[in-house]
N, C-alpha and C. Protein backbone atom coordinates (compact mmCIF):
# COMPACT_ATOMS: atom_id res chain seq x y z
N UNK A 1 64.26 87.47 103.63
CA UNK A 1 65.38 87.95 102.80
C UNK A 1 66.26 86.75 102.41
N UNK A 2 66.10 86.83 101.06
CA UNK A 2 67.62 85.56 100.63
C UNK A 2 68.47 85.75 101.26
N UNK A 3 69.01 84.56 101.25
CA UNK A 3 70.79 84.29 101.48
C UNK A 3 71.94 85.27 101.01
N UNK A 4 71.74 85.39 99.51
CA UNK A 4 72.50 86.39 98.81
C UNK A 4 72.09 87.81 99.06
N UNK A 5 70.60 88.07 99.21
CA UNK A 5 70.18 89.33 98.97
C UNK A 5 71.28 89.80 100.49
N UNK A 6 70.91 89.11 101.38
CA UNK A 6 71.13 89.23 102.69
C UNK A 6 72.71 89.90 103.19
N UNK A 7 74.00 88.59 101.90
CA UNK A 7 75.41 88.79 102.50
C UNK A 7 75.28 90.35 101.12
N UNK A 8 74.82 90.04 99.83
CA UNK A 8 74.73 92.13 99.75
C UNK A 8 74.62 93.38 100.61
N UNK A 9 73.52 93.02 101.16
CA UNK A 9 73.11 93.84 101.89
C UNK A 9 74.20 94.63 103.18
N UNK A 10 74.73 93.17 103.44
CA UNK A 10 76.05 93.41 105.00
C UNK A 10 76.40 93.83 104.08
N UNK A 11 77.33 93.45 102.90
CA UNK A 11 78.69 93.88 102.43
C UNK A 11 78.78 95.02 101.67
N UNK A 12 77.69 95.76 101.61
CA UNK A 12 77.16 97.35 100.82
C UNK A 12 77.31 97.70 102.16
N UNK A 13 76.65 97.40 103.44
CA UNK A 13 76.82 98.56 104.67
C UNK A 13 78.08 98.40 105.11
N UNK A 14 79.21 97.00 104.99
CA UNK A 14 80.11 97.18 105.16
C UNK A 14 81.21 98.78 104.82
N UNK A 15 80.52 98.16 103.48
CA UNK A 15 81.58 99.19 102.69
C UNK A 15 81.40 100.50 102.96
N UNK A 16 80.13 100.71 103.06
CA UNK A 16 79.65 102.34 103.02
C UNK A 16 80.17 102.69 104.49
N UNK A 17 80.25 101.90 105.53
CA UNK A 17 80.90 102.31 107.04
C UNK A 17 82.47 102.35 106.60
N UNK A 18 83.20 101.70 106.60
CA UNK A 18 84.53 101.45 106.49
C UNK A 18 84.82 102.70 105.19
N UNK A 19 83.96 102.92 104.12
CA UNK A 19 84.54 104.31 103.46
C UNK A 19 84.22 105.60 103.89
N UNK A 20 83.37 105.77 104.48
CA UNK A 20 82.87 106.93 105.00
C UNK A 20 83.38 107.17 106.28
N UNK A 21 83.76 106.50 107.10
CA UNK A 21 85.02 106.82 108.21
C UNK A 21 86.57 106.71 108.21
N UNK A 22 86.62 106.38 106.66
CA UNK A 22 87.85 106.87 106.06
C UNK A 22 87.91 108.19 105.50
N UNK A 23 86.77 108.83 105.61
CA UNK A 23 87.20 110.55 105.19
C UNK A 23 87.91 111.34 105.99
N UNK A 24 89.06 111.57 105.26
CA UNK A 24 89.87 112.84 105.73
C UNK A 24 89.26 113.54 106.75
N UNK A 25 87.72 114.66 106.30
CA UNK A 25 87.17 115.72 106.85
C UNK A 25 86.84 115.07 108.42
N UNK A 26 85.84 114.01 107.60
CA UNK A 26 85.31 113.42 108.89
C UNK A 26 86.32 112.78 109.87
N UNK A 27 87.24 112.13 109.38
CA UNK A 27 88.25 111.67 110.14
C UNK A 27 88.90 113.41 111.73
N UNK A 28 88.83 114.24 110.89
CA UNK A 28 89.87 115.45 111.75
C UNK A 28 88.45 115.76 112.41
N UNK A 29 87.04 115.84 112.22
CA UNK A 29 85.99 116.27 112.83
C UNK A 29 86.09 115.45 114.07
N UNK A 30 86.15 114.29 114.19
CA UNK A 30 86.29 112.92 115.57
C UNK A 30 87.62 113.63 115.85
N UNK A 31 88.90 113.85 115.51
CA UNK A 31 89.99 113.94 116.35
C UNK A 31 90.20 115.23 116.73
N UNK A 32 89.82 116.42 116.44
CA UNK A 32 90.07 117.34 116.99
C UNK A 32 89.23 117.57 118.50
N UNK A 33 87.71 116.35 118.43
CA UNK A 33 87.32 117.08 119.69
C UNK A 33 87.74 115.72 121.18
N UNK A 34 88.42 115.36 120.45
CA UNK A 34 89.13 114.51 121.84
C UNK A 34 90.55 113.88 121.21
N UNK A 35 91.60 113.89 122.72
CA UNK A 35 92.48 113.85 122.07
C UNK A 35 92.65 112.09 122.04
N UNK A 36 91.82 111.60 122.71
CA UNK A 36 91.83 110.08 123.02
C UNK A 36 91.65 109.27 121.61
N UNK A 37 90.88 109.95 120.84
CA UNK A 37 90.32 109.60 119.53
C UNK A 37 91.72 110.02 118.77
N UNK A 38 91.93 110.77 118.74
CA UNK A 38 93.32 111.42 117.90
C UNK A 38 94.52 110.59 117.84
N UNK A 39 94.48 109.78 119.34
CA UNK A 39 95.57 108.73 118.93
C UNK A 39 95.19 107.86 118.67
N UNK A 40 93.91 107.44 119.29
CA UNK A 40 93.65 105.69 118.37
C UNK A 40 92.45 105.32 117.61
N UNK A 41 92.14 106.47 116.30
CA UNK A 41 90.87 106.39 115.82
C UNK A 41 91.60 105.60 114.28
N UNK A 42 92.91 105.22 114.43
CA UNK A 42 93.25 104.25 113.38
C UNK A 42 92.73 103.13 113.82
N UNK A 43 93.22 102.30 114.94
CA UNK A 43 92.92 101.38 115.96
C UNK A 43 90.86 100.78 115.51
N UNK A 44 90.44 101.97 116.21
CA UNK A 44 89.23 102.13 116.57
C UNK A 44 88.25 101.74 114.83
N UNK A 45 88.72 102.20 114.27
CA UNK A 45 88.89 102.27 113.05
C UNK A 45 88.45 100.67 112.42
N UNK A 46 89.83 99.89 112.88
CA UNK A 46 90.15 98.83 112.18
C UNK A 46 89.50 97.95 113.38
N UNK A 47 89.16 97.95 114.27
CA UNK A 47 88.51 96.94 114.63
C UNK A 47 87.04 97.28 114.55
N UNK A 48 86.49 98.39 114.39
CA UNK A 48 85.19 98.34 113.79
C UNK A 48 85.18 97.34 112.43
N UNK A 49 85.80 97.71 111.73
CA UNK A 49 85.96 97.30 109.93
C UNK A 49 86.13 95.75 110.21
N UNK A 50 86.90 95.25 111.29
CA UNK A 50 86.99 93.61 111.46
C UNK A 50 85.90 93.52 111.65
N UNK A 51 85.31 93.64 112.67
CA UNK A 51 83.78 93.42 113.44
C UNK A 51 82.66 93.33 112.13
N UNK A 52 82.49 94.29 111.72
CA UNK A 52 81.61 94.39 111.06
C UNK A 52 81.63 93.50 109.57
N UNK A 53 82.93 93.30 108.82
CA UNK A 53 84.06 92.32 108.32
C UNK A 53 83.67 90.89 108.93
N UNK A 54 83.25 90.53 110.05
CA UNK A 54 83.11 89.46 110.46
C UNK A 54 81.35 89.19 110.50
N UNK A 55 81.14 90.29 110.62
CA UNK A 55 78.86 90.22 110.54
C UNK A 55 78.86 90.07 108.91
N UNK A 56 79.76 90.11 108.01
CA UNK A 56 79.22 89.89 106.51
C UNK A 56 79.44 88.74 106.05
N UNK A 57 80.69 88.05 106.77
CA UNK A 57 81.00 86.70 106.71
C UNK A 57 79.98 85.83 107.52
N UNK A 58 79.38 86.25 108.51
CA UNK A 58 78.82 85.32 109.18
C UNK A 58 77.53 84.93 108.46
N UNK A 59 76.57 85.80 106.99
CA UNK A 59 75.64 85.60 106.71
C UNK A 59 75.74 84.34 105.80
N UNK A 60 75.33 83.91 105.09
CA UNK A 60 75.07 82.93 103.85
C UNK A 60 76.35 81.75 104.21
N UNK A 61 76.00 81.51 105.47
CA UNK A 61 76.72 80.35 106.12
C UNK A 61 76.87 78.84 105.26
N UNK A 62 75.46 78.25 105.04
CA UNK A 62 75.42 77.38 104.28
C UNK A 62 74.80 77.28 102.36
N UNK A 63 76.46 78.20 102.61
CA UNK A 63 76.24 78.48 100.57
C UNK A 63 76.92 77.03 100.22
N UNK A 64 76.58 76.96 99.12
CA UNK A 64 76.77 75.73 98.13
C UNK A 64 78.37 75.87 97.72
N UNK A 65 79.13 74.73 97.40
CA UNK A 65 80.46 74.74 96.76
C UNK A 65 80.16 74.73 95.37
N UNK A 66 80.90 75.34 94.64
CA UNK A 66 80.36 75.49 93.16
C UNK A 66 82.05 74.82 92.25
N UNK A 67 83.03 74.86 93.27
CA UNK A 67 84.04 73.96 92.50
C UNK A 67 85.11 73.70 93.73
N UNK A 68 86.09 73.01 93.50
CA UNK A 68 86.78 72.67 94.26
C UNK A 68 88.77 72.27 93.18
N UNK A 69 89.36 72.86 93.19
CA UNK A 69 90.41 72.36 93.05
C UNK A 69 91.31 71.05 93.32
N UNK A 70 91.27 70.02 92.31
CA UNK A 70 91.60 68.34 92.96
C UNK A 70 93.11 68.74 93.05
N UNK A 71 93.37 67.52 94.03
CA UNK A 71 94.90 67.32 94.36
C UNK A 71 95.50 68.23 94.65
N UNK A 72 96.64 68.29 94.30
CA UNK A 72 98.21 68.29 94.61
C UNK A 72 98.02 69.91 94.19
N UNK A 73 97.06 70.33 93.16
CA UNK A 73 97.15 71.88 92.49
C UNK A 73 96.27 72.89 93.72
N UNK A 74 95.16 72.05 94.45
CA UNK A 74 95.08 72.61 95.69
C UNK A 74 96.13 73.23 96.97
N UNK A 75 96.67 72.67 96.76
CA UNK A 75 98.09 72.79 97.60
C UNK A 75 98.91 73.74 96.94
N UNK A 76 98.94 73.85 95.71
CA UNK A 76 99.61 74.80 95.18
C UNK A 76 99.12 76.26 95.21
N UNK A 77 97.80 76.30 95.34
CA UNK A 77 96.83 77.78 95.48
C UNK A 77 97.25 78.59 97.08
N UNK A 78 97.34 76.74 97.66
CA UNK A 78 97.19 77.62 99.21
C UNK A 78 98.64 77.79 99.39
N UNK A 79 99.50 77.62 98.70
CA UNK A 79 101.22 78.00 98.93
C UNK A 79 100.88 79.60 98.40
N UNK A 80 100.33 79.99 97.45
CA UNK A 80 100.21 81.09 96.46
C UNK A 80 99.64 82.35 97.38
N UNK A 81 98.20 81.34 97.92
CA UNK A 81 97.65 82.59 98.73
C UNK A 81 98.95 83.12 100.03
N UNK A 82 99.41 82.03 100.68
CA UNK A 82 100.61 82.16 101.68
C UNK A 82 101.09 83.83 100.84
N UNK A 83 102.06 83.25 99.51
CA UNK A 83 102.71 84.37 98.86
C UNK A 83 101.96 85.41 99.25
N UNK A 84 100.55 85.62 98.81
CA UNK A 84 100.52 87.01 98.57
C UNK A 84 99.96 87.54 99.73
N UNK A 85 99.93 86.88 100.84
CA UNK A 85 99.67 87.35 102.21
C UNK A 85 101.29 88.02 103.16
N UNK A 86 101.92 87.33 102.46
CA UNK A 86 103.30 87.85 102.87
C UNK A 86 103.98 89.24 102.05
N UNK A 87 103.52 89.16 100.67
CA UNK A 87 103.36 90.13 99.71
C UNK A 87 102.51 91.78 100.48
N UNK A 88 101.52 91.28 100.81
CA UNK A 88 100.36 92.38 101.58
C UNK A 88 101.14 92.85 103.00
N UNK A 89 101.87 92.00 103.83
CA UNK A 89 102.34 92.44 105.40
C UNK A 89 103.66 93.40 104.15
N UNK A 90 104.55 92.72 103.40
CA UNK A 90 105.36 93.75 102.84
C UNK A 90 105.04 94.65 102.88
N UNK A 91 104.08 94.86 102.16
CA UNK A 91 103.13 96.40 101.32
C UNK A 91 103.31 96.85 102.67
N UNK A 92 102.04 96.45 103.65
CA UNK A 92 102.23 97.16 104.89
C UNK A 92 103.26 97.62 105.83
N UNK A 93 104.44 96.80 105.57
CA UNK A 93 105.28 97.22 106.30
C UNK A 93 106.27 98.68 106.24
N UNK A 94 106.05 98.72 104.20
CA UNK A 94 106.76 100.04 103.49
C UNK A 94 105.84 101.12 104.10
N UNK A 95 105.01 100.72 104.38
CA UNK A 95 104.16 102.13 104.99
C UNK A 95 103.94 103.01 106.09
N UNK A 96 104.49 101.75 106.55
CA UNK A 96 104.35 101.82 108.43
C UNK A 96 103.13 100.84 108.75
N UNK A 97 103.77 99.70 109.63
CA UNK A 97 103.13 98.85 110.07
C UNK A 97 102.03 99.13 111.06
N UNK A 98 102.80 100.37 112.23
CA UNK A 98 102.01 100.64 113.29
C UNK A 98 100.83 101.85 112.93
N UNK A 99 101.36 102.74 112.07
CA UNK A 99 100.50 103.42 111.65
C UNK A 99 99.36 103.04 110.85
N UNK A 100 99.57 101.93 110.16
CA UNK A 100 98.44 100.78 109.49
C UNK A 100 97.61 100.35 110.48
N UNK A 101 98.17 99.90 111.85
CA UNK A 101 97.20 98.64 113.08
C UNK A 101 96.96 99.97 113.90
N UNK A 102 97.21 101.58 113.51
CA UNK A 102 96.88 102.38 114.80
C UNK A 102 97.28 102.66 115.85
N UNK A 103 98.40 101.89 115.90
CA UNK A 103 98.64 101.93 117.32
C UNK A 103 100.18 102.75 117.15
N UNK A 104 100.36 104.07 116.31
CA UNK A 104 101.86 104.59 115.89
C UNK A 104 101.82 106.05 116.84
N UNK A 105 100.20 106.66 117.68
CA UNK A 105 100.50 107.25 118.31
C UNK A 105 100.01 108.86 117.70
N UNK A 106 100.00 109.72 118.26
CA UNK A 106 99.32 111.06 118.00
C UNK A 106 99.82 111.63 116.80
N UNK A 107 100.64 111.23 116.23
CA UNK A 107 100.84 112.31 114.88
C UNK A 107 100.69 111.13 114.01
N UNK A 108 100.43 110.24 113.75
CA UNK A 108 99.68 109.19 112.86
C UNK A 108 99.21 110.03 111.73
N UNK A 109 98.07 111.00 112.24
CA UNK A 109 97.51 111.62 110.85
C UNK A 109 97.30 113.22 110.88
N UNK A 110 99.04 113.47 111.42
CA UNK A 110 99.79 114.22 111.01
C UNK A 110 99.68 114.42 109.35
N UNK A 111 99.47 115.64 108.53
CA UNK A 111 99.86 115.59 107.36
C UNK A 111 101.08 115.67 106.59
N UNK A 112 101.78 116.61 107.88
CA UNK A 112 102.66 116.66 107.40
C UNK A 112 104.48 115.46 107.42
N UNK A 113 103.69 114.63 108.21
CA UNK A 113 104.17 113.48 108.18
C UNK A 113 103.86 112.61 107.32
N UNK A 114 103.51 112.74 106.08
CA UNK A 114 103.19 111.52 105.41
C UNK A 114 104.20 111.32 104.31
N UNK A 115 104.48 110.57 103.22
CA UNK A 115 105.36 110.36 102.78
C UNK A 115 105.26 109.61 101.44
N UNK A 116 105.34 109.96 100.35
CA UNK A 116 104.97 108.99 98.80
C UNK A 116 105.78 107.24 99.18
N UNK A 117 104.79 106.72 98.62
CA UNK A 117 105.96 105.71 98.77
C UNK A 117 106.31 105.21 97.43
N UNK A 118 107.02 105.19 96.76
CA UNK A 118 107.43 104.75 95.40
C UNK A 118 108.60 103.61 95.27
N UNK A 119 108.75 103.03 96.32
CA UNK A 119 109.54 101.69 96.19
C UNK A 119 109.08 100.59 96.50
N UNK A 120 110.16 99.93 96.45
CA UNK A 120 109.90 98.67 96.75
C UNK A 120 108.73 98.09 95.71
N UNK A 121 107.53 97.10 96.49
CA UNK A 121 106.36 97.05 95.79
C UNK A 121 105.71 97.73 95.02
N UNK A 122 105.64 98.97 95.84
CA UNK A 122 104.92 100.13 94.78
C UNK A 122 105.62 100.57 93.36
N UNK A 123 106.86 100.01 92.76
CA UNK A 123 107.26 100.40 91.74
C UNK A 123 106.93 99.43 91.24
N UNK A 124 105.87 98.42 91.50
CA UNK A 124 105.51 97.48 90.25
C UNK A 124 103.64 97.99 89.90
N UNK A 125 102.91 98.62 90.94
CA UNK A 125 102.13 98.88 90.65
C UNK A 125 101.63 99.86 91.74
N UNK A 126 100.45 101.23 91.46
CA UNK A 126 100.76 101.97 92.43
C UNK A 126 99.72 101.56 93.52
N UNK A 127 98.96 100.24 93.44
CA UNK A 127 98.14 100.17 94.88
C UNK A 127 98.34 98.39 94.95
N UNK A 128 99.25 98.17 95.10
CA UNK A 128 99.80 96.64 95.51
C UNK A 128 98.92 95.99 96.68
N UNK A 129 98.71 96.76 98.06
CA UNK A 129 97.84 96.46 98.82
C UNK A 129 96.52 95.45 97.82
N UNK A 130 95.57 96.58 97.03
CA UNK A 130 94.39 96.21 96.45
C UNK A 130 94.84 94.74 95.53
N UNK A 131 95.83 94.68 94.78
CA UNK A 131 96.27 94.05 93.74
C UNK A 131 96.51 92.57 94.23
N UNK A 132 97.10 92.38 96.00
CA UNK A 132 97.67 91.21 96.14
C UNK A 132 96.28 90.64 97.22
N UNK A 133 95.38 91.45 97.41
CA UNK A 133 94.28 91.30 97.91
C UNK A 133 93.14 90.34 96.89
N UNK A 134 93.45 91.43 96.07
CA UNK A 134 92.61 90.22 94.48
C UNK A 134 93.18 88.89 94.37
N UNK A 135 94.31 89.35 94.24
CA UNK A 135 95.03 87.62 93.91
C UNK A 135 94.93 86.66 94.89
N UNK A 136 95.16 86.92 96.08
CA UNK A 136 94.55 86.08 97.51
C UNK A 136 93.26 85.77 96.92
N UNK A 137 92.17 86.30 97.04
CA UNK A 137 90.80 86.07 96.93
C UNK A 137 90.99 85.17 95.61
N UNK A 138 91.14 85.31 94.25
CA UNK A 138 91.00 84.31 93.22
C UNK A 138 91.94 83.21 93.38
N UNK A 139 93.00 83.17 94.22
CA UNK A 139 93.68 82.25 94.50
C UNK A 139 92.83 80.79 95.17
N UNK A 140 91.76 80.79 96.16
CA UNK A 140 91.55 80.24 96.89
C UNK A 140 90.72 78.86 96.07
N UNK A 141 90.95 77.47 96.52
CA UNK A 141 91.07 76.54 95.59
C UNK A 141 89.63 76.11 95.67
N UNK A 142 89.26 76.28 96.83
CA UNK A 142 87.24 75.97 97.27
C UNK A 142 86.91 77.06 96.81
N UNK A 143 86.10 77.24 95.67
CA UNK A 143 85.08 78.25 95.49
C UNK A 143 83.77 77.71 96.01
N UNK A 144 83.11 78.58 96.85
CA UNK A 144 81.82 78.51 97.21
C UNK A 144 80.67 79.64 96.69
N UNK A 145 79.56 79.62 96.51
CA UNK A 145 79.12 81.08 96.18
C UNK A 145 79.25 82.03 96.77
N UNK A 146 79.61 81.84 98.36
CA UNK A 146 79.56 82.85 98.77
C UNK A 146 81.03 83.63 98.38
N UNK A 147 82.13 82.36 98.50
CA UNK A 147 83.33 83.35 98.03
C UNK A 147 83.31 83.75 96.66
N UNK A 148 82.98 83.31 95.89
CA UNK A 148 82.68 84.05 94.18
C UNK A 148 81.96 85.53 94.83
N UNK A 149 81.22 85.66 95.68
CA UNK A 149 80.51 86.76 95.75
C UNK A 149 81.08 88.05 96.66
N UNK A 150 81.78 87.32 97.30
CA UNK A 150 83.07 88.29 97.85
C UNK A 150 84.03 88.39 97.60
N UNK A 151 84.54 87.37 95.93
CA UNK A 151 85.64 87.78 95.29
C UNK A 151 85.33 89.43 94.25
N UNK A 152 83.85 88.90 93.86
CA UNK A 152 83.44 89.71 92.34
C UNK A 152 83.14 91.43 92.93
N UNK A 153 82.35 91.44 94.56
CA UNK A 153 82.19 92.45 94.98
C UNK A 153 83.63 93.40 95.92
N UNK A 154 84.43 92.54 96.25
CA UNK A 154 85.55 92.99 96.77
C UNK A 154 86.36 93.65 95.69
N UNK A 155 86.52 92.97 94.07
CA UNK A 155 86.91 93.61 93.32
C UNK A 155 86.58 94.77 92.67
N UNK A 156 85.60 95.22 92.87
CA UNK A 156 84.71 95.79 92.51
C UNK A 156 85.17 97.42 93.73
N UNK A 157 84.99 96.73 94.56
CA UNK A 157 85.23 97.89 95.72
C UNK A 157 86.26 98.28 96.21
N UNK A 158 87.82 97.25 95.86
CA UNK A 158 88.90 97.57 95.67
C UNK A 158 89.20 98.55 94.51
N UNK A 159 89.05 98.57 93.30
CA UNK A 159 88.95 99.74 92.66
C UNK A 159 88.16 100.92 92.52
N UNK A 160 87.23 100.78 93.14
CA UNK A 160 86.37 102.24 93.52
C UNK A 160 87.24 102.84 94.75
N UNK A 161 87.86 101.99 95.55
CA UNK A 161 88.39 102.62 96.83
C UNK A 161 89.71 102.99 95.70
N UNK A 162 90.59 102.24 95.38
CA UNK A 162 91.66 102.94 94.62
C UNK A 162 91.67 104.37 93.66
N UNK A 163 90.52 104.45 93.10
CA UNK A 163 90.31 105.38 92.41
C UNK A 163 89.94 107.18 92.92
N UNK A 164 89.05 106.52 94.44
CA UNK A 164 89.45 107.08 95.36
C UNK A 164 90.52 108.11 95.67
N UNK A 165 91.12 106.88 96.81
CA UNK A 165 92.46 106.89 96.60
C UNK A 165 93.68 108.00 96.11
N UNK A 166 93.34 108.03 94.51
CA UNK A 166 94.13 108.44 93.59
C UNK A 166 93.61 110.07 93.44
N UNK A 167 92.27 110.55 93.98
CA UNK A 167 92.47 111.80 94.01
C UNK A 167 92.96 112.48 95.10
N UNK A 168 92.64 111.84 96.49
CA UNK A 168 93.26 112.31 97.42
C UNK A 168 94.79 112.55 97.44
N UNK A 169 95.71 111.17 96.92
CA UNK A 169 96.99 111.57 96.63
C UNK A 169 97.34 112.56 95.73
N UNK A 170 96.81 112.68 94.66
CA UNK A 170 96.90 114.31 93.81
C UNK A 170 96.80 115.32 94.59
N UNK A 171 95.69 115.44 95.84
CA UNK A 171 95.76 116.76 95.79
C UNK A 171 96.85 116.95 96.94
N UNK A 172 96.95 115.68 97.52
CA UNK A 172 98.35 116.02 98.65
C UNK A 172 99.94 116.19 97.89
N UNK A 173 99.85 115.28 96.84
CA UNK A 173 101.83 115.17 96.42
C UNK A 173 101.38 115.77 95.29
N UNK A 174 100.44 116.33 94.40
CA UNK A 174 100.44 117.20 93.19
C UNK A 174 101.68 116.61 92.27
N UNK A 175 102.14 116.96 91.71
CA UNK A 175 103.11 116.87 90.38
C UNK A 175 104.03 115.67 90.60
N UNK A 176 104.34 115.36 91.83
CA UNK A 176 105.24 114.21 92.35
C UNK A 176 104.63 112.83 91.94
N UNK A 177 103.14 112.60 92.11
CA UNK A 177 102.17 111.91 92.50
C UNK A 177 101.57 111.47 90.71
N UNK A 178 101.63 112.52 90.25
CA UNK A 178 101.08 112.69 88.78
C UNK A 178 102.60 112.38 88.29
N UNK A 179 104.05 112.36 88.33
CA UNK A 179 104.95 111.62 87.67
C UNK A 179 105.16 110.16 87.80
N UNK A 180 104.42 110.02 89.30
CA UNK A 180 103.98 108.47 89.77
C UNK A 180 103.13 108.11 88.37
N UNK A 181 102.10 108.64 88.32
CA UNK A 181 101.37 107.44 87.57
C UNK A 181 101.47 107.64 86.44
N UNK A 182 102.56 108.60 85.78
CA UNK A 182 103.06 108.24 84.49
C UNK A 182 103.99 106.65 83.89
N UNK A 183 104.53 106.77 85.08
CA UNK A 183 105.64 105.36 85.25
C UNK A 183 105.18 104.47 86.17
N UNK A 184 104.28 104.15 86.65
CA UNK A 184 103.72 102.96 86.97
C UNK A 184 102.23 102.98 86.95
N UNK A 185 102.18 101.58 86.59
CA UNK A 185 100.56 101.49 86.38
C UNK A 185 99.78 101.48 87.65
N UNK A 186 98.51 101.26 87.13
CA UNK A 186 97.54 101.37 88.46
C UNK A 186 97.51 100.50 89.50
N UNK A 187 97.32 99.08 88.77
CA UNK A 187 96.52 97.73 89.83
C UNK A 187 96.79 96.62 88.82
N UNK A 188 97.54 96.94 87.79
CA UNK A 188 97.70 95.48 86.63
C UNK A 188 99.35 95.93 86.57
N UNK A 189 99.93 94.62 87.08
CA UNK A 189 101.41 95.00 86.52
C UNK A 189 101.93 94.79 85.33
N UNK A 190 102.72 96.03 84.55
CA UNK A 190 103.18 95.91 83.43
C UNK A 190 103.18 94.59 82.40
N UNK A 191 103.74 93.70 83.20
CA UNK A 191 104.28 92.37 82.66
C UNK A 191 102.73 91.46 82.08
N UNK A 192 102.00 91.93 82.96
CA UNK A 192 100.78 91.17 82.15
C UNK A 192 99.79 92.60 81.56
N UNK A 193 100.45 93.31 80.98
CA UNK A 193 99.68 93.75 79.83
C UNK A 193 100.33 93.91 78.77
N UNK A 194 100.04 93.49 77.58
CA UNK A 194 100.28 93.16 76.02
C UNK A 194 100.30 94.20 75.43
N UNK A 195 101.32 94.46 75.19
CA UNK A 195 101.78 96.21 73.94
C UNK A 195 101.10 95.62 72.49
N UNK A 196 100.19 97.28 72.19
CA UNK A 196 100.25 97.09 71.18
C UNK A 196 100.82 97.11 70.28
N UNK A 197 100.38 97.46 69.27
CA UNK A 197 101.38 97.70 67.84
C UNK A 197 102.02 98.66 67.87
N UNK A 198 103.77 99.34 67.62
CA UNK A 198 104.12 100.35 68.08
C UNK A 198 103.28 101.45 66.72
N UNK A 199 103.63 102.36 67.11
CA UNK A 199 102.49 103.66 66.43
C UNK A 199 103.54 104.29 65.44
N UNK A 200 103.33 104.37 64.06
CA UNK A 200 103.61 104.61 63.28
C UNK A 200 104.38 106.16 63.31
């Protein structure tokens, strides 16, 4: 098996594990029959997704550099990526930090504890998480193939998961959720998209 065929291969089973134990159904099927799981199947969760996160990185070890950023503008990418890593703990923090790492305790995925979030970050776009995740990844000043290939497929799977996403929040906040995405965009913030011609 190629190199490439190979880090595909992890990063399709990645994905298909890490989305498919993000289902709701399946999620309450594991927690209702133990309560051990009920408090830390966020936890349990996210260090599977590292682990396995770390078996997709470990393949196509010795990929080729395909560019490199000279000087002083290198330094400027990795100040940038900094930004939007501090940008992403934000995001996380409007949400609940502990309920993000799992460790917030038995009503975690409580429903009726959950909560829109429409500030802060999220009033510039409604999945900032996915958005400052992209920009990290194209930020990075060594492109290698392998990171081109986990920039192009991460993007790729960041908006399938967002889109996601976006029905589950419909059917939980209904009309609240649907005035959300009248007034803010998806995953491109306003400012970089170009109005057209106003309409006659």
């Amino acid at each position: 098996m190629s190199d490439v065929i190979q880090f595909l291969f992890r990063f399709s089973l990645f994905a298909m594990v890490h989305s498919i134990l993000a289902i709701p159904s399946l999620k309450r099927w594991f927690t209702v029959r133990s309560s051990h799981l009920r408090r830390f199947y966020r936890l349990y969760y996210n260090l599977a997704s590292l682990a396995l996160f770390g078996w997709v990185m470990s393949a196509y070890g010795n990929t080729a550099v395909l560019y490199v950023v000279p000087g002083a503008w290198s330094l400027v990418l990795y100040g940038m990526q900094l930004v939007f890593l501090v940008a992403l703990c934000v995001c996380v923090s409007q949400t609940g930090t502990a309920e993000f790492l799992g460790i917030a305790g038995p009503t975690q995925d409580d429903m009726k504890t959950h909560r829109l979030i429409i500030s802060g970050l999220y009033r510039v776009v409604r999945h900032p998480l996915y958005l400052f995740s992209i920009l990290f990844l194209i930020s990075n000043p060594v492109i290698s193939v392998r990171w081109l290939l986990l920039t192009v497929i991460s993007i790729v799977y960041f908006i399938v998961g967002a889109l996601i996403e976006e029905r589950r929040l419909l059917k939980e906040f209904g009309s609240d959720y649907q005035a959300y995405q009248r007034t803010v965009p998806f995953i491109i913030p306003r400012f970089f998209i170009r109005k057209g011609p106003a309409q006659p």
